[in-house]
C-alpha atoms as a PDB file:
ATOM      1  CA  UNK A   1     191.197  99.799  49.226  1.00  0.00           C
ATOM      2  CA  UNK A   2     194.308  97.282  47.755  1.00  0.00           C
ATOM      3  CA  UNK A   3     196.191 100.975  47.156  1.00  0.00           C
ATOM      4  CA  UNK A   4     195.348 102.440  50.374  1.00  0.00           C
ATOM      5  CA  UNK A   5     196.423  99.141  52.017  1.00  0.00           C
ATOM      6  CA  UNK A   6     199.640  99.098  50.158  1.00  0.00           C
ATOM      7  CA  UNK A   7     200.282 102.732  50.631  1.00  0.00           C
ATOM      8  CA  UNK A   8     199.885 102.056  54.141  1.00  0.00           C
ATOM      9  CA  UNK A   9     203.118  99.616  54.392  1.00  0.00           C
ATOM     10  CA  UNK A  10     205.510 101.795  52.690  1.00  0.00           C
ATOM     11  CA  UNK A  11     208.136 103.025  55.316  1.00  0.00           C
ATOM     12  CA  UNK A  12     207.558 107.032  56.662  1.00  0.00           C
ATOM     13  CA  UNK A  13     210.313 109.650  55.297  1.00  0.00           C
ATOM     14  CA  UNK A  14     211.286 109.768  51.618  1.00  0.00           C
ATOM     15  CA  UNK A  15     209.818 107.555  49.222  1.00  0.00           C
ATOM     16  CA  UNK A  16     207.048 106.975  51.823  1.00  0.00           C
ATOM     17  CA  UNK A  17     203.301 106.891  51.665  1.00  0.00           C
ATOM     18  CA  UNK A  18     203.522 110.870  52.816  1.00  0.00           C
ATOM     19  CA  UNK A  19     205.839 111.348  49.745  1.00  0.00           C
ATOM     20  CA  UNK A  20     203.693 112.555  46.722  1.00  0.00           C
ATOM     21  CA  UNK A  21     206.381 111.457  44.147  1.00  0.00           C
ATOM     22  CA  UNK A  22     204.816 107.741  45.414  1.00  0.00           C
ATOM     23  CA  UNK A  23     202.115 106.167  44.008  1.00  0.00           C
ATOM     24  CA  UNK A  24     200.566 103.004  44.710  1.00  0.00           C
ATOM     25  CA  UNK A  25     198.152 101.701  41.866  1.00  0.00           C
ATOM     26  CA  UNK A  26     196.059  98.377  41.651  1.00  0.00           C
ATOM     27  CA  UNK A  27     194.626  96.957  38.780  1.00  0.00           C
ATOM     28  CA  UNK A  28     195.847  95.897  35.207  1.00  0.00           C
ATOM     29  CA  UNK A  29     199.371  96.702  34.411  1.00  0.00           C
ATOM     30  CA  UNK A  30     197.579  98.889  31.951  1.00  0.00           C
ATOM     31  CA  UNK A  31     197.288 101.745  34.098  1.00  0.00           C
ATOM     32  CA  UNK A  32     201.124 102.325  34.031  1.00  0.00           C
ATOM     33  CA  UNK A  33     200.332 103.281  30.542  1.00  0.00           C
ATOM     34  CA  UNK A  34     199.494 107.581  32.313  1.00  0.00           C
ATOM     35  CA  UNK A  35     202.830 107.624  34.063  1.00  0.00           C
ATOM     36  CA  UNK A  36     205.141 106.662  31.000  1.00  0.00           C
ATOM     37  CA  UNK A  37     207.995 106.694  29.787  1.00  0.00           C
ATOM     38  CA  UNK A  38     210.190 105.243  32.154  1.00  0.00           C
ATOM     39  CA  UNK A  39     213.665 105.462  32.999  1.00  0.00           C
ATOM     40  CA  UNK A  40     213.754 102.023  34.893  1.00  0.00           C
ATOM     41  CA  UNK A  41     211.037  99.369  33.921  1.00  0.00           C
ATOM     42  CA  UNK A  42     210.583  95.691  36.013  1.00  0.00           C
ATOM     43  CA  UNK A  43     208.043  93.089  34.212  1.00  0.00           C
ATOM     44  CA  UNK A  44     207.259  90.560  36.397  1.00  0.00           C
ATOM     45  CA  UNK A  45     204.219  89.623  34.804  1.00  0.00           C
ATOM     46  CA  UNK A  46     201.056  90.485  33.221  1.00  0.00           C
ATOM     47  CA  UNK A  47     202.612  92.930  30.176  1.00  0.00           C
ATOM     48  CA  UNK A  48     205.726  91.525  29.761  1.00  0.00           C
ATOM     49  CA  UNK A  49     203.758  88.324  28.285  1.00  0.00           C
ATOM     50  CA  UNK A  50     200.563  89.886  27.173  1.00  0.00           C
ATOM     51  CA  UNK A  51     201.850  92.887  24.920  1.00  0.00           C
ATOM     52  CA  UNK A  52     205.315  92.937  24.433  1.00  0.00           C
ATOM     53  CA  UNK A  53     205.116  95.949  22.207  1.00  0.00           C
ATOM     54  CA  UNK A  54     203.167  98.041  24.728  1.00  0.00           C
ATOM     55  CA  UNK A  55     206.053  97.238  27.185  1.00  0.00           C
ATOM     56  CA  UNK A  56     209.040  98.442  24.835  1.00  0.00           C
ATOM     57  CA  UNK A  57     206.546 101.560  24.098  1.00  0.00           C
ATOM     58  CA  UNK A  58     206.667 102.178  27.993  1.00  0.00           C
ATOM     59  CA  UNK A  59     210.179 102.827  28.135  1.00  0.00           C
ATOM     60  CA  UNK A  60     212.194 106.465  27.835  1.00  0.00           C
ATOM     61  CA  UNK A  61     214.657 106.336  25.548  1.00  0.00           C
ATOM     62  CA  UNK A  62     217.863 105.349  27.507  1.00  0.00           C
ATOM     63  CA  UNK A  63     215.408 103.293  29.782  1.00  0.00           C
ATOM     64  CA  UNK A  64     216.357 100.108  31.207  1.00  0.00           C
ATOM     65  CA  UNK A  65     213.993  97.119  30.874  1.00  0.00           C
ATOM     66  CA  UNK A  66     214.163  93.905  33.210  1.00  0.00           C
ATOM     67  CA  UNK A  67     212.437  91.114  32.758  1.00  0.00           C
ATOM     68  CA  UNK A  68     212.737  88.128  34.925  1.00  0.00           C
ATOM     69  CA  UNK A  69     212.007  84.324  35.091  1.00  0.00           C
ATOM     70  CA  UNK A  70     213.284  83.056  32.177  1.00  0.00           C
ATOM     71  CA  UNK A  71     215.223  79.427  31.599  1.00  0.00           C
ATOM     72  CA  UNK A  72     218.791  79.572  29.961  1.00  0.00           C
ATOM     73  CA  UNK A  73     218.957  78.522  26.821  1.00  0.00           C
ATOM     74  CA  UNK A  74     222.108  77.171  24.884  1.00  0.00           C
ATOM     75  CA  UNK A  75     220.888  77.255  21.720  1.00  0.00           C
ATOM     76  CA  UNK A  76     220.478  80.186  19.603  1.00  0.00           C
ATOM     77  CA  UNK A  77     217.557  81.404  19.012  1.00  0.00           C
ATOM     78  CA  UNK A  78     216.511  80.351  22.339  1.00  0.00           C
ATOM     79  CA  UNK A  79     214.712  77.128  23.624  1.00  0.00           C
ATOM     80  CA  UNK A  80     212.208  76.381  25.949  1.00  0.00           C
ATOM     81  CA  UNK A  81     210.702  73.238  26.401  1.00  0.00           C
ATOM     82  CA  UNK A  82     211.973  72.232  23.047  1.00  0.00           C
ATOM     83  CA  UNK A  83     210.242  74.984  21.591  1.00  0.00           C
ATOM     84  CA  UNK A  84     211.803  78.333  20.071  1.00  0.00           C
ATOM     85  CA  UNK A  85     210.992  81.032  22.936  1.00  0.00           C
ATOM     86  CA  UNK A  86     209.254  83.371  20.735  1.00  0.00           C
ATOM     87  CA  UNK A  87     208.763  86.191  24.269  1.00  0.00           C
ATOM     88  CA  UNK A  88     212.503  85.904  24.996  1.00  0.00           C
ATOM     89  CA  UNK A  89     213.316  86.039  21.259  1.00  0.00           C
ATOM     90  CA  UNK A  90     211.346  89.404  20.854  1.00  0.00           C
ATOM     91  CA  UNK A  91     213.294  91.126  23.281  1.00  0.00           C
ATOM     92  CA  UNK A  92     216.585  89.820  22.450  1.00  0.00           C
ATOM     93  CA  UNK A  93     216.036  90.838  18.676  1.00  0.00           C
ATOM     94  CA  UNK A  94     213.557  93.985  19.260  1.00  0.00           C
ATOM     95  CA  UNK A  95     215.022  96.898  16.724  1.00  0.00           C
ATOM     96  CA  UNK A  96     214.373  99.614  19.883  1.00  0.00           C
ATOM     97  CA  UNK A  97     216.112  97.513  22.600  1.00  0.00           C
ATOM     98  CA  UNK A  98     220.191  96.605  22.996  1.00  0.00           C
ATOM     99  CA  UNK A  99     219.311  93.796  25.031  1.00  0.00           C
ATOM    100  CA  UNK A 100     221.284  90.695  26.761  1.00  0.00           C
ATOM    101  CA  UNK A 101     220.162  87.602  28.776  1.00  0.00           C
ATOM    102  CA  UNK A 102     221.958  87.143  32.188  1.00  0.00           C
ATOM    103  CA  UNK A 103     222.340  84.224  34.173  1.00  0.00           C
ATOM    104  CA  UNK A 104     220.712  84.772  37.680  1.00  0.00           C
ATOM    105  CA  UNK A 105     221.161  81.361  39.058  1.00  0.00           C
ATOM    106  CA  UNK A 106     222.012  78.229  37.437  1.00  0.00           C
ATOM    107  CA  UNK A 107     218.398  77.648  36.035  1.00  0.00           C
ATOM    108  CA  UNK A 108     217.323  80.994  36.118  1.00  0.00           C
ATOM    109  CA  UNK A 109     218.165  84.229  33.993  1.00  0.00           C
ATOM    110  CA  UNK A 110     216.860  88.235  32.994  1.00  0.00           C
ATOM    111  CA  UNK A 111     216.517  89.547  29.551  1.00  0.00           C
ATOM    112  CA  UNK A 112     218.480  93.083  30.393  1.00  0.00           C
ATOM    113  CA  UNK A 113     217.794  95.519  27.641  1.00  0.00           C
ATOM    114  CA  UNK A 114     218.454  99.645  26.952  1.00  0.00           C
ATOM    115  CA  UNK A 115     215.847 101.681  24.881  1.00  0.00           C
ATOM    116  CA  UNK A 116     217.717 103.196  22.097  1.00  0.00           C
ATOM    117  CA  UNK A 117     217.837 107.163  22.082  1.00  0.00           C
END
């Protein structure tokens, strides 16, 4: 019903709900697990937090990660709430990933990160 709902709001022509390279799925971000790798992957949520490692595993080789909502840090490794920021310190540092942190706003950044080949 969510899916159908969703489909329903995606604009007609290409990349539409009548386009069968679309899909629209709802539930856990677990079901993205059948459709990987990916060439372009956005965590704004759920996996990003819950299993990091599932997330890197998601990704092509090449394949560009972006994760969002994170609070710049000047300190090395970075801080949040006075506290090492062990989720932004896994990507940062993950042997698979060439990653960076850019600033989005002044109180806002993305971890940016490539899958190796």
């Amino acid at each position: 019903m969510v899916s159908q709902r969703a489909s329903a709001l995606l604009p007609y022509g290409e990349g539409s709900a009548d386009d069968d390279r679309v899909s629209v799925l709802a539930g856990d971000w677990r079901l993205l697990e059948r459709h990987a790798p990916f060439d372009v992957f956005f965590g704004d949520g759920g996996g990003k937090r819950d299993d990091p490692e599932k997330v890197v595993e998601l990704l092509a080789p090449g394949g560009l990660l972006l994760l969002d909502d994170f609070t710049p840090s000047p300190h090395w490794p970075p801080r949040f709430e006075g506290e090492v920021d062990e989720l932004r310190l896994f990507y940062l540092t993950h042997p698979a990933l060439d990653a960076a942190e850019v600033l989005t706003t002044p109180t806002s950044s993305v971890v940016v990160a490539a899958r190796r080949a």
